[in-house]
Protein backbone atom coordinates (compact mmCIF):
# COMPACT_ATOMS: atom_id res chain seq x y z
CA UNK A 1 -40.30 160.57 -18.58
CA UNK A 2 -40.77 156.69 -19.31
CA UNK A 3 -44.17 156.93 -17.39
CA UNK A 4 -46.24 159.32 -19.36
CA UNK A 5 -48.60 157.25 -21.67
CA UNK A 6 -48.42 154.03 -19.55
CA UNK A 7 -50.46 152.21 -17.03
CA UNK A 8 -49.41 150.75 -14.31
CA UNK A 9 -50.75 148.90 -11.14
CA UNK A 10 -52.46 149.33 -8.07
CA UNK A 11 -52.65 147.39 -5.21
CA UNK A 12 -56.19 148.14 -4.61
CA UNK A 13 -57.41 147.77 -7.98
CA UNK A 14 -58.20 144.60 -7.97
CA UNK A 15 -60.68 144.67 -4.28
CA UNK A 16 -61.91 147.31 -6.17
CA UNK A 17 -63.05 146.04 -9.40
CA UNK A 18 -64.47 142.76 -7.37
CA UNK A 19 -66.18 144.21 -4.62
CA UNK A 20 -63.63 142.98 -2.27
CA UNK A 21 -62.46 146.67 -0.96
CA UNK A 22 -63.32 147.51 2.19
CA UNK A 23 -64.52 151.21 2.90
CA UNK A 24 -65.39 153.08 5.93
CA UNK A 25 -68.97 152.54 5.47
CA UNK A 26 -68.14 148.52 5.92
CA UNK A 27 -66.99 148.65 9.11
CA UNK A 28 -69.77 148.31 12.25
CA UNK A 29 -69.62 151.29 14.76
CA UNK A 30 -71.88 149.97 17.21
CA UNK A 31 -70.61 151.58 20.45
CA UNK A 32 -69.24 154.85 19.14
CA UNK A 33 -70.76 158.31 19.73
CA UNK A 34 -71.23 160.19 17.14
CA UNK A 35 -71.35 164.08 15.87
CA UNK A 36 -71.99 165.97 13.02
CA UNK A 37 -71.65 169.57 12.65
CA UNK A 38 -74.62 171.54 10.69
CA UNK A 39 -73.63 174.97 8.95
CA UNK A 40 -75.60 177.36 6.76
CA UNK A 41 -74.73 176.00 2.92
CA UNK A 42 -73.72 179.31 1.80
CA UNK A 43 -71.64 181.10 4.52
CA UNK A 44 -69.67 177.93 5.89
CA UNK A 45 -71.18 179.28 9.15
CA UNK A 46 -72.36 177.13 12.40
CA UNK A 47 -76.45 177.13 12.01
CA UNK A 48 -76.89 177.22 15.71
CA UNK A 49 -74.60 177.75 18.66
CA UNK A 50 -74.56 175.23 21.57
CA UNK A 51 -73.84 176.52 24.74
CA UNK A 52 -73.67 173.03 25.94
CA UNK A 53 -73.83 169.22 25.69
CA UNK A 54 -75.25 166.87 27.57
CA UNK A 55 -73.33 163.49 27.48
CA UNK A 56 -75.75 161.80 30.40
CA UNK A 57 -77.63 159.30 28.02
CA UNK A 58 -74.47 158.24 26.15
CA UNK A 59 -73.02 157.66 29.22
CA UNK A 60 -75.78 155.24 30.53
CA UNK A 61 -76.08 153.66 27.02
């Protein structure tokens, strides 16, 4: 157990600490549909149900 106690190093520390990192947030997602599902915050349940989804304006976009 010669680790317990001890640092030791990342290899992302250091973008981290600088401002270097890159997270998803960074990248541009021009282009890209996309979809977020909305549920009820206490059951975990779907708020709404669709019966179906109309992909005619991304498709022209």
């Amino acid at each position: 157990m010669e680790t317990i106690g001890k640092g030791y190093y990342r290899k992302e520390s250091y973008e981290k600490v600088t401002g270097k990192a890159k997270y998803t947030n960074d990248f541009e997602t021009r282009g890209i549909l996309h979809a977020k599902m909305l549920e009820h915050g206490l059951l975990g349940m779907p708020a709404a149900l669709g019966n179906s989804l109309s992909t005619s304006l991304s498709v022209s976009y």
